[in-house]
N, C-alpha and C. Protein backbone atom coordinates (compact mmCIF):
# COMPACT_ATOMS: atom_id res chain seq x y z
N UNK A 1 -103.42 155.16 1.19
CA UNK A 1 -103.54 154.45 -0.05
C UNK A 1 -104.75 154.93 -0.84
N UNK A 2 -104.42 155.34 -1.78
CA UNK A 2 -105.93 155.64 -2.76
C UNK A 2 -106.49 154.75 -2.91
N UNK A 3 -107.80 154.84 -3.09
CA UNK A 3 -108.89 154.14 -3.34
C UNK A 3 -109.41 153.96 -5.06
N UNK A 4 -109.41 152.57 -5.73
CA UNK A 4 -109.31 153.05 -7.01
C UNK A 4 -111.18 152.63 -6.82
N UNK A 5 -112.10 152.95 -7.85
CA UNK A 5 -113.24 152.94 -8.25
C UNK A 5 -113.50 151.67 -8.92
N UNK A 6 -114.01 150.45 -8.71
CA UNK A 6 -114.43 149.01 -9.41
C UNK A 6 -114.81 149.21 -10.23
N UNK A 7 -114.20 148.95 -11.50
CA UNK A 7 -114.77 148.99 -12.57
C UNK A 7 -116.15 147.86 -13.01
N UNK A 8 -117.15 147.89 -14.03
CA UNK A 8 -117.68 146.87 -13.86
C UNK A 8 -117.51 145.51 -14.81
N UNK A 9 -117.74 144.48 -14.13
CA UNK A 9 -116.96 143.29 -14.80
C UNK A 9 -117.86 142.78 -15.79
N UNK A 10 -117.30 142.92 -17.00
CA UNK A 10 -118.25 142.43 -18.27
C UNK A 10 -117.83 140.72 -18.45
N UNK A 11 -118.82 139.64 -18.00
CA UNK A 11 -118.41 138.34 -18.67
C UNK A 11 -118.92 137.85 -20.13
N UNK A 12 -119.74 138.66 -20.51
CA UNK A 12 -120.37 138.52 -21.84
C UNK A 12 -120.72 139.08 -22.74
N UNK A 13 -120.92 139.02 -23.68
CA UNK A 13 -121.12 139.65 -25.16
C UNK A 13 -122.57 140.72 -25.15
N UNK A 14 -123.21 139.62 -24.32
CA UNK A 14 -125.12 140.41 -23.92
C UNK A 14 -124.67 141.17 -22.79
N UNK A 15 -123.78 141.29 -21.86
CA UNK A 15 -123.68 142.40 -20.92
C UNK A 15 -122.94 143.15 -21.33
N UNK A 16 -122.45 143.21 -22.36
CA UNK A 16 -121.56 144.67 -23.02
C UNK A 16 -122.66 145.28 -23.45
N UNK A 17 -123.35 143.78 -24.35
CA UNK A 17 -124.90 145.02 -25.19
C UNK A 17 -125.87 145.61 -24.32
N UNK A 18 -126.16 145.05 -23.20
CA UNK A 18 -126.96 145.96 -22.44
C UNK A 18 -126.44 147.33 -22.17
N UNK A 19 -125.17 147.05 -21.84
CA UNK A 19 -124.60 148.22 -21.09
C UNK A 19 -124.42 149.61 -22.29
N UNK A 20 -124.34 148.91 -23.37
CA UNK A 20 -123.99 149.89 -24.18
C UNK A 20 -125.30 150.33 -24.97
N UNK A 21 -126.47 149.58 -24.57
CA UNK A 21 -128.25 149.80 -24.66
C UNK A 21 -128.19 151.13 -23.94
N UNK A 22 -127.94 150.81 -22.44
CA UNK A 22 -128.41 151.52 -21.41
C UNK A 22 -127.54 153.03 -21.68
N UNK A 23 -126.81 152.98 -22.10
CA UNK A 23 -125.67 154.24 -22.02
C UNK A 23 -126.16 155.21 -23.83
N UNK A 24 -126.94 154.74 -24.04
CA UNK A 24 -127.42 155.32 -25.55
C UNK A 24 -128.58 155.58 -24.91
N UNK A 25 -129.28 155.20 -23.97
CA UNK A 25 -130.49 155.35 -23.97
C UNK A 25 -130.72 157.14 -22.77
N UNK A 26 -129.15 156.50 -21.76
CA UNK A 26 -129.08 157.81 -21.02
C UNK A 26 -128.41 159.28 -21.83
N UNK A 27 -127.97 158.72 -22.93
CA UNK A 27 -127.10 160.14 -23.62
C UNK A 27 -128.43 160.54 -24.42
N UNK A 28 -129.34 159.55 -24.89
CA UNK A 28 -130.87 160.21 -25.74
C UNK A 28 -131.26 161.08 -24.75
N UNK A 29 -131.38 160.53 -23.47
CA UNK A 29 -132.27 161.42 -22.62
C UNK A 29 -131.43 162.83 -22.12
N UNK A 30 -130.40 162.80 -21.83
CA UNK A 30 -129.35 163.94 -21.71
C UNK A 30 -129.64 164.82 -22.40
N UNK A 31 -129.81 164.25 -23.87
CA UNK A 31 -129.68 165.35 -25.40
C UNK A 31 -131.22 166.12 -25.67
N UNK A 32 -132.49 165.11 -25.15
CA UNK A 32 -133.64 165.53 -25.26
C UNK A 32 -133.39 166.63 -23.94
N UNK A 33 -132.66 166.80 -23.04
CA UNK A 33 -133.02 167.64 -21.78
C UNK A 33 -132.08 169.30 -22.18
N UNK A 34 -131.23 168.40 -22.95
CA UNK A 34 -130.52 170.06 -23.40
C UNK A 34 -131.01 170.67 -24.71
N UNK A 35 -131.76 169.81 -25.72
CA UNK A 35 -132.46 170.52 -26.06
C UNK A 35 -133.71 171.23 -25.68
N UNK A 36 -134.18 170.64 -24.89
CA UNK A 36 -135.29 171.48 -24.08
C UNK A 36 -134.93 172.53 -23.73
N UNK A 37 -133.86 172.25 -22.80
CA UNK A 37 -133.37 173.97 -22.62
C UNK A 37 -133.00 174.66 -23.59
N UNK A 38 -132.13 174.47 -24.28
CA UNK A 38 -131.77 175.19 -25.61
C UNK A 38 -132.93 176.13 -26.11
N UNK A 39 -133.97 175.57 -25.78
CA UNK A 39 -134.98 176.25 -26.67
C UNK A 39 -135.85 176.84 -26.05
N UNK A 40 -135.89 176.54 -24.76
CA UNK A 40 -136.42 177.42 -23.82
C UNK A 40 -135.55 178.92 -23.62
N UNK A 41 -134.21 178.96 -23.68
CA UNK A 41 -133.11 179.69 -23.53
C UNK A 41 -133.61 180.69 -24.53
N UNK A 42 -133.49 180.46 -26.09
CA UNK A 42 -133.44 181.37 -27.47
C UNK A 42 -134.93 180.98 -27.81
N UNK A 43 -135.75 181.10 -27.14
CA UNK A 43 -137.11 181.37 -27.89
C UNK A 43 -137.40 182.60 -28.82
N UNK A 44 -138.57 182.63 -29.39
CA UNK A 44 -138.50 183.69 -30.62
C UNK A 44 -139.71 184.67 -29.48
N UNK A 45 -139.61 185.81 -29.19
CA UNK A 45 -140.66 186.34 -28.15
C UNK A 45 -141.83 186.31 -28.83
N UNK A 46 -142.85 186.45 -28.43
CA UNK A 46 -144.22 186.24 -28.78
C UNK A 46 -144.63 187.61 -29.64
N UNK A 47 -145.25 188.48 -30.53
CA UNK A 47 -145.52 189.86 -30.87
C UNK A 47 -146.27 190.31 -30.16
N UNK A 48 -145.20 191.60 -30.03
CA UNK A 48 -145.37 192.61 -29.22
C UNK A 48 -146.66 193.40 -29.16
N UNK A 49 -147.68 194.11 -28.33
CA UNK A 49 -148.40 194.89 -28.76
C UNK A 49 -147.97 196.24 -28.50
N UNK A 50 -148.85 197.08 -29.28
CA UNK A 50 -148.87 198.70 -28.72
C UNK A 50 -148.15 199.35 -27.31
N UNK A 51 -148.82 198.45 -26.53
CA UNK A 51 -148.95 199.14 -25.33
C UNK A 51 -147.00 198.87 -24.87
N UNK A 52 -146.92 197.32 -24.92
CA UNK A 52 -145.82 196.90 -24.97
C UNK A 52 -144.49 197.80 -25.74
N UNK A 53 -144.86 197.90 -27.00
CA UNK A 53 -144.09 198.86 -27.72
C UNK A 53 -143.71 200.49 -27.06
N UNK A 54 -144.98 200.73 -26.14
CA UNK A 54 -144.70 202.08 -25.87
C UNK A 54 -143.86 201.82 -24.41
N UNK A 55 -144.15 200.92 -23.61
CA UNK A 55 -143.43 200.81 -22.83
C UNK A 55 -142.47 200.34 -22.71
N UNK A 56 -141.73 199.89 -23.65
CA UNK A 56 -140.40 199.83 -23.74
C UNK A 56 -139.64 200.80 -24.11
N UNK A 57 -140.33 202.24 -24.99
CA UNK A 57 -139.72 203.22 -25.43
C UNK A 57 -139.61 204.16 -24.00
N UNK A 58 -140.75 204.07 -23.35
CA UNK A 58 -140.50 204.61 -21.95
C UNK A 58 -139.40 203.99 -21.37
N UNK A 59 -139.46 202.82 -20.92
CA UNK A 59 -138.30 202.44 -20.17
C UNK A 59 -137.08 202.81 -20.77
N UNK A 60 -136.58 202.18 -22.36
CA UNK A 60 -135.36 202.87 -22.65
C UNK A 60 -135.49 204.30 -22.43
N UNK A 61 -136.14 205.17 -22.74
CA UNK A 61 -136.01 206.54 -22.07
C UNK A 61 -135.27 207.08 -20.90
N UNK A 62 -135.83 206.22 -20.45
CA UNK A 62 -135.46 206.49 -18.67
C UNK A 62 -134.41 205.76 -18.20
N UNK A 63 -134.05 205.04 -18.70
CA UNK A 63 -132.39 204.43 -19.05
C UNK A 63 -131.85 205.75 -19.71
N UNK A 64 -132.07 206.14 -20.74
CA UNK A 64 -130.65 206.76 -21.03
C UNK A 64 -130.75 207.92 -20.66
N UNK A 65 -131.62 208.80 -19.92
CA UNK A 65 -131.97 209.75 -18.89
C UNK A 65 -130.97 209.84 -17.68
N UNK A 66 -131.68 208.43 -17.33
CA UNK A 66 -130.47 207.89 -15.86
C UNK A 66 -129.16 208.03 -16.38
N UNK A 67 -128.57 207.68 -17.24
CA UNK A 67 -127.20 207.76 -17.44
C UNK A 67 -126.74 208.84 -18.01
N UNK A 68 -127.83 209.82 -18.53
CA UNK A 68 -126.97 211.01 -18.60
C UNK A 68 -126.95 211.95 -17.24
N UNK A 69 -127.78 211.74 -16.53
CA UNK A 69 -127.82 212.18 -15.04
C UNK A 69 -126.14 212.25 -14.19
N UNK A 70 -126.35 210.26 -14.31
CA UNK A 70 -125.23 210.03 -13.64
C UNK A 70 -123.81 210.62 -14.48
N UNK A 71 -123.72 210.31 -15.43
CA UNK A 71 -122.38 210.79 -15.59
C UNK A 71 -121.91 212.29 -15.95
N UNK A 72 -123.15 213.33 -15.87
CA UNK A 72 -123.35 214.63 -15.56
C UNK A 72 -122.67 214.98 -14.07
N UNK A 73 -123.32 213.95 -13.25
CA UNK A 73 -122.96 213.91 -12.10
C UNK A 73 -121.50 213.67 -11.57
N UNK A 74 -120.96 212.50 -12.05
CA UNK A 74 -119.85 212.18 -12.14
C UNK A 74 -118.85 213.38 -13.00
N UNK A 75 -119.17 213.75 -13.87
CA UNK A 75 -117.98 214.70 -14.49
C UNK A 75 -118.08 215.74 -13.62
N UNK A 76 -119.23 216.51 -13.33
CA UNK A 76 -119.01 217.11 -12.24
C UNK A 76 -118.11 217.35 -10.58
N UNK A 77 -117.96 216.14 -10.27
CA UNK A 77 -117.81 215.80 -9.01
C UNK A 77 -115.95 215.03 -9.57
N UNK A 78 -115.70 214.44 -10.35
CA UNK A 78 -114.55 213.55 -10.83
C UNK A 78 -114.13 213.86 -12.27
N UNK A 79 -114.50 215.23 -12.33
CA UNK A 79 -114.18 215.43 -13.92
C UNK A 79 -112.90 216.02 -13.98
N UNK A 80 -111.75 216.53 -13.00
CA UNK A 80 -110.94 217.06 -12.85
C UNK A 80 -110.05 215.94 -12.57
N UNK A 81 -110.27 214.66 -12.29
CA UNK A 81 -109.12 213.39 -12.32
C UNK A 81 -109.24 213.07 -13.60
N UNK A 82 -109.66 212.72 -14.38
CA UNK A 82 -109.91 212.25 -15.11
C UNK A 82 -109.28 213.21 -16.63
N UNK A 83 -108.44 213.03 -17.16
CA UNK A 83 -107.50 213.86 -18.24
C UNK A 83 -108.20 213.89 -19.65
N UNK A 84 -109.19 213.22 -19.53
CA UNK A 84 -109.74 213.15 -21.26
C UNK A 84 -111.02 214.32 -21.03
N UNK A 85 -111.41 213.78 -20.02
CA UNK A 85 -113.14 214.58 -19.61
C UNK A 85 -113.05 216.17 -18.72
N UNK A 86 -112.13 215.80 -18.30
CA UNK A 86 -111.73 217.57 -17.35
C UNK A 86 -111.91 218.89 -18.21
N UNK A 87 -112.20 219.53 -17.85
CA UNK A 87 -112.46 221.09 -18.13
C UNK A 87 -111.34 221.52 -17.71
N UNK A 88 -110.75 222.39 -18.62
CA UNK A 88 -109.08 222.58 -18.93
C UNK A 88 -109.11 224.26 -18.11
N UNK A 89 -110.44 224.87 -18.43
CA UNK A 89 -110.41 225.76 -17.57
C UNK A 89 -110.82 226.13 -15.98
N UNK A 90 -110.97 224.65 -15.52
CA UNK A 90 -110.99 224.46 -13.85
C UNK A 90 -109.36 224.15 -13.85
N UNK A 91 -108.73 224.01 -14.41
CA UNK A 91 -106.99 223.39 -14.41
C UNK A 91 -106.51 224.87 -13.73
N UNK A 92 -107.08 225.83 -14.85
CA UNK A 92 -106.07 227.18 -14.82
C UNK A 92 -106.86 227.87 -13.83
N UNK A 93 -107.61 227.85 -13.23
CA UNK A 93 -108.39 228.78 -12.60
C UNK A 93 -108.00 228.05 -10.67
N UNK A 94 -107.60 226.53 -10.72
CA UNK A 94 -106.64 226.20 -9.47
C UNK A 94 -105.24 226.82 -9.34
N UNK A 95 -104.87 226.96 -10.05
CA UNK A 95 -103.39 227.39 -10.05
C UNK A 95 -103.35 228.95 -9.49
């Protein structure tokens, strides 16, 4: 047999208003907690300095370094499955 959940028994006009006090007062606090996060989430970053600036141009560097590595690597090694990227003259030179 399921079990249903007791609802709670309102006998009065002042226990609806509490209840409906208390339930405004928990959705304020809900809304103050997601905006907190909200804004912790999309903050505006603080300005950058120099040093900061240069090291991010390093790091992207070396990001797109790494990925021309790897997929140097990869066409190399998988460039002959692959029908868009293959070298047409490794095709004729298997045959």
């Amino acid at each position: 047999m399921p079990t249903e959940k007791s609802l709670p028994i309102y006998n009065t006009l002042e226990n609806i208003r509490m209840r409906k006090d208390q339930l405004r007062a928990e959705i304020e606090h809900d809304n103050e907690q997601i905006e907190n996060l909200w804004n912790e989430l999309f903050h505006k970053p603080e300005k950058s300095t120099r040093g900061d600036h240069v090291a991010s141009i390093i790091s992207t560097s070396i990001t797109a370094i790494d990925t021309f590595l790897l997929v140097r690597k990869l066409m190399k090694n998988y460039g002959g499955l692959i029908p868009f990227f293959g070298n047409k003259d490794k095709k004729k030179k298997s045959r």
